[in-house]
C-alpha atoms as a PDB file:
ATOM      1  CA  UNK A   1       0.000   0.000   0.000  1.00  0.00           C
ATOM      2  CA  UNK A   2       2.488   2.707   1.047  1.00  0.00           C
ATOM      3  CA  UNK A   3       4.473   1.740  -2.653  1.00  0.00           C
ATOM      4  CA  UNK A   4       1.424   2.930  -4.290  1.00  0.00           C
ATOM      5  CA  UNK A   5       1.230   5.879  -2.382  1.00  0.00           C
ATOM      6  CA  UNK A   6       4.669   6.797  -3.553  1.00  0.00           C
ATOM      7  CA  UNK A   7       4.085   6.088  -6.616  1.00  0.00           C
ATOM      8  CA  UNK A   8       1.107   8.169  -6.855  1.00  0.00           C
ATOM      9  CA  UNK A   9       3.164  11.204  -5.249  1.00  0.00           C
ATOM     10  CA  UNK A  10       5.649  10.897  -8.045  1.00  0.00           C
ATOM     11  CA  UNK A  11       3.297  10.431 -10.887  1.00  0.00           C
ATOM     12  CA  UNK A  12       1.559  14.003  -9.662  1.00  0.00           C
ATOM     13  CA  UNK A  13       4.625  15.569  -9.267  1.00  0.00           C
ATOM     14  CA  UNK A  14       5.806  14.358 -13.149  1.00  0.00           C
ATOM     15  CA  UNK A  15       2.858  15.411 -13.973  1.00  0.00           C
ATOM     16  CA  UNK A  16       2.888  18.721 -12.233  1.00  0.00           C
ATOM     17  CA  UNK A  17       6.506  19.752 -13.255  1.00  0.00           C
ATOM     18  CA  UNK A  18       7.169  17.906 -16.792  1.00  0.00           C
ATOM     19  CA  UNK A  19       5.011  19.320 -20.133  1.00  0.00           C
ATOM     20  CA  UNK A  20       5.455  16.140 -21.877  1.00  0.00           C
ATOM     21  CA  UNK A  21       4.386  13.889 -19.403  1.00  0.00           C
ATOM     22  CA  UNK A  22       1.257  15.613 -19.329  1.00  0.00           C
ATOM     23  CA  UNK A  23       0.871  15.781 -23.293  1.00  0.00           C
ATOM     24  CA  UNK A  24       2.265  12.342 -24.067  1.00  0.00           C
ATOM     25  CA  UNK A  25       0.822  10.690 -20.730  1.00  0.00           C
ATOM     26  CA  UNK A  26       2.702   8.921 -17.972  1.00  0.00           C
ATOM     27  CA  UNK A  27       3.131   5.289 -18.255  1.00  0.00           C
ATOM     28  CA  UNK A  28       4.867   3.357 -15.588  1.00  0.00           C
ATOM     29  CA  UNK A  29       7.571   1.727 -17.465  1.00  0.00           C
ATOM     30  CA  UNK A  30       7.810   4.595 -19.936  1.00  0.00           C
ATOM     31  CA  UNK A  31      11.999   5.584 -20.325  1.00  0.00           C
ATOM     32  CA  UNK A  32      12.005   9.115 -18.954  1.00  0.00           C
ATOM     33  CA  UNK A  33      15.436  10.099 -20.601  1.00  0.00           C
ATOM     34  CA  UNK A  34      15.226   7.912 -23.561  1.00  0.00           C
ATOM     35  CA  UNK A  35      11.768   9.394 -24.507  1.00  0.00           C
ATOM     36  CA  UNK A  36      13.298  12.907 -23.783  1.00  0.00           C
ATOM     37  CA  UNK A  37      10.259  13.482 -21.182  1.00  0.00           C
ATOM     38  CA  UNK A  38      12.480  14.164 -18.596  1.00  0.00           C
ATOM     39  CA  UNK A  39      16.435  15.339 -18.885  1.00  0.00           C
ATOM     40  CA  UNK A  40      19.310  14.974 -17.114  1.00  0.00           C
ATOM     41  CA  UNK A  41      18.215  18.716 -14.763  1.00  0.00           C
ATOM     42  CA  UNK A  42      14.651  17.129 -14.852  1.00  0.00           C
ATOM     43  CA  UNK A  43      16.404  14.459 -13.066  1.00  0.00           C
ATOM     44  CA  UNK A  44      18.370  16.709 -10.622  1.00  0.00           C
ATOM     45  CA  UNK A  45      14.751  18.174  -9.708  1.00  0.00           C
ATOM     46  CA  UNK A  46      12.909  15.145  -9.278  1.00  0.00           C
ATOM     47  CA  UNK A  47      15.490  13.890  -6.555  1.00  0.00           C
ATOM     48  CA  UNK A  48      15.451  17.359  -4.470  1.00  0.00           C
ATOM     49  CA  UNK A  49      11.809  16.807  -4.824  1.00  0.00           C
ATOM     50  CA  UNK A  50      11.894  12.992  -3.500  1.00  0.00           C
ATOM     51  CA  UNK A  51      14.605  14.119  -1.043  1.00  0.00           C
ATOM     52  CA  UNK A  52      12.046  16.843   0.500  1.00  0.00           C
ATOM     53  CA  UNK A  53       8.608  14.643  -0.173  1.00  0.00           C
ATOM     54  CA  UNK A  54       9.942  11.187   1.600  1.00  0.00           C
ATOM     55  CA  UNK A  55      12.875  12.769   3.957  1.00  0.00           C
ATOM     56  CA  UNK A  56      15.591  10.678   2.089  1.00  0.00           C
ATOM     57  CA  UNK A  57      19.319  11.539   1.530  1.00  0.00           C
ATOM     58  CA  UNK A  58      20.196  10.429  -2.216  1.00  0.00           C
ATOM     59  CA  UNK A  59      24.310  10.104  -2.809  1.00  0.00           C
ATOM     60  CA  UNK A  60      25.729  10.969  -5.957  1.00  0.00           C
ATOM     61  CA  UNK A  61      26.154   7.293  -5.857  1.00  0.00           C
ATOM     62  CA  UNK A  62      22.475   6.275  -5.993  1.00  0.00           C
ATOM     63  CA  UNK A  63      21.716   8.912  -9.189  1.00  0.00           C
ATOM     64  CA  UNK A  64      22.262   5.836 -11.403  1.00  0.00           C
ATOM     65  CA  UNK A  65      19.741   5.976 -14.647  1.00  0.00           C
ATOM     66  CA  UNK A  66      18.109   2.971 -14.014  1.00  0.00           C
ATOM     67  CA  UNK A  67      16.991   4.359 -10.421  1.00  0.00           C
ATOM     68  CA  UNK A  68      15.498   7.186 -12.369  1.00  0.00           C
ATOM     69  CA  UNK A  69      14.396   5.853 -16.008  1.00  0.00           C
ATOM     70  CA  UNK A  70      10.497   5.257 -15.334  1.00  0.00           C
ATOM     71  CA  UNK A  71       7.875   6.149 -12.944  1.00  0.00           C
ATOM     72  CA  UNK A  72       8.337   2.319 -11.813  1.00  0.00           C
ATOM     73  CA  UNK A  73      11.479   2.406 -11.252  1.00  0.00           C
ATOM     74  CA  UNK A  74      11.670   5.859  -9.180  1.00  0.00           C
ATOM     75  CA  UNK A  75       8.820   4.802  -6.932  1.00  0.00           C
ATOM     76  CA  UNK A  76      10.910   1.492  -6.503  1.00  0.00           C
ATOM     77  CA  UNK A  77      14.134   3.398  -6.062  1.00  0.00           C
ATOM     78  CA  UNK A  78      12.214   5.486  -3.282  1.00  0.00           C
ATOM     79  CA  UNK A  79      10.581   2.558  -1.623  1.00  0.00           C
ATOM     80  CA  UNK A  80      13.660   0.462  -0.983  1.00  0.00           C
ATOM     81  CA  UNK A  81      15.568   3.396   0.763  1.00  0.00           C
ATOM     82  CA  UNK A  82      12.564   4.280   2.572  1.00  0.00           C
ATOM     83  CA  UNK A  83      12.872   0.591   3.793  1.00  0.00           C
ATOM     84  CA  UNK A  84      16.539   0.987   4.654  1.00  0.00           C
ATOM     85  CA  UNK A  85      16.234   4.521   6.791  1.00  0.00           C
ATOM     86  CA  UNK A  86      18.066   4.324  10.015  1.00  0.00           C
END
């Protein structure tokens, strides 16, 4: 249940911030950079949004693509570290 809820969080905040995502739709497996919805600063916004939204600290380590390629994968990416918080 709470995965969902992340997931929905992101999707409105894609939504909200990124013009293609709302023309083109947002599908869950959909390759953000590949599709050009969403580029590399795109990126660098949605993870000071995630960091703010779910209280995480990202490393420079963790901004891999695939952590960041899909609305799957982001709401994965933020559901394992929410798992792993101390």
């Amino acid at each position: 249940m709470q995965a969902q809820t992340a997931e929905d969080r992101i999707r409105e905040f894609t939504l909200k911030h990124f013009p293609l995502a709302r023309k083109n739709g947002l599908k869950p497996r959909e390759k953000w950079l590949e599709t050009g919805m969403i580029d590399s600063l795109g990126i660098l916004d949605m993870v000071h949004y995630l960091e703010e939204e779910f209280s995480l600290v990202i490393s420079d380590d963790e901004l891999q693509p695939e952590n960041f390629d899909s609305l799957e994968a982001v709401a994965e990416f933020v559901r394992k570290k929410s798992e792993n918080k101390p």
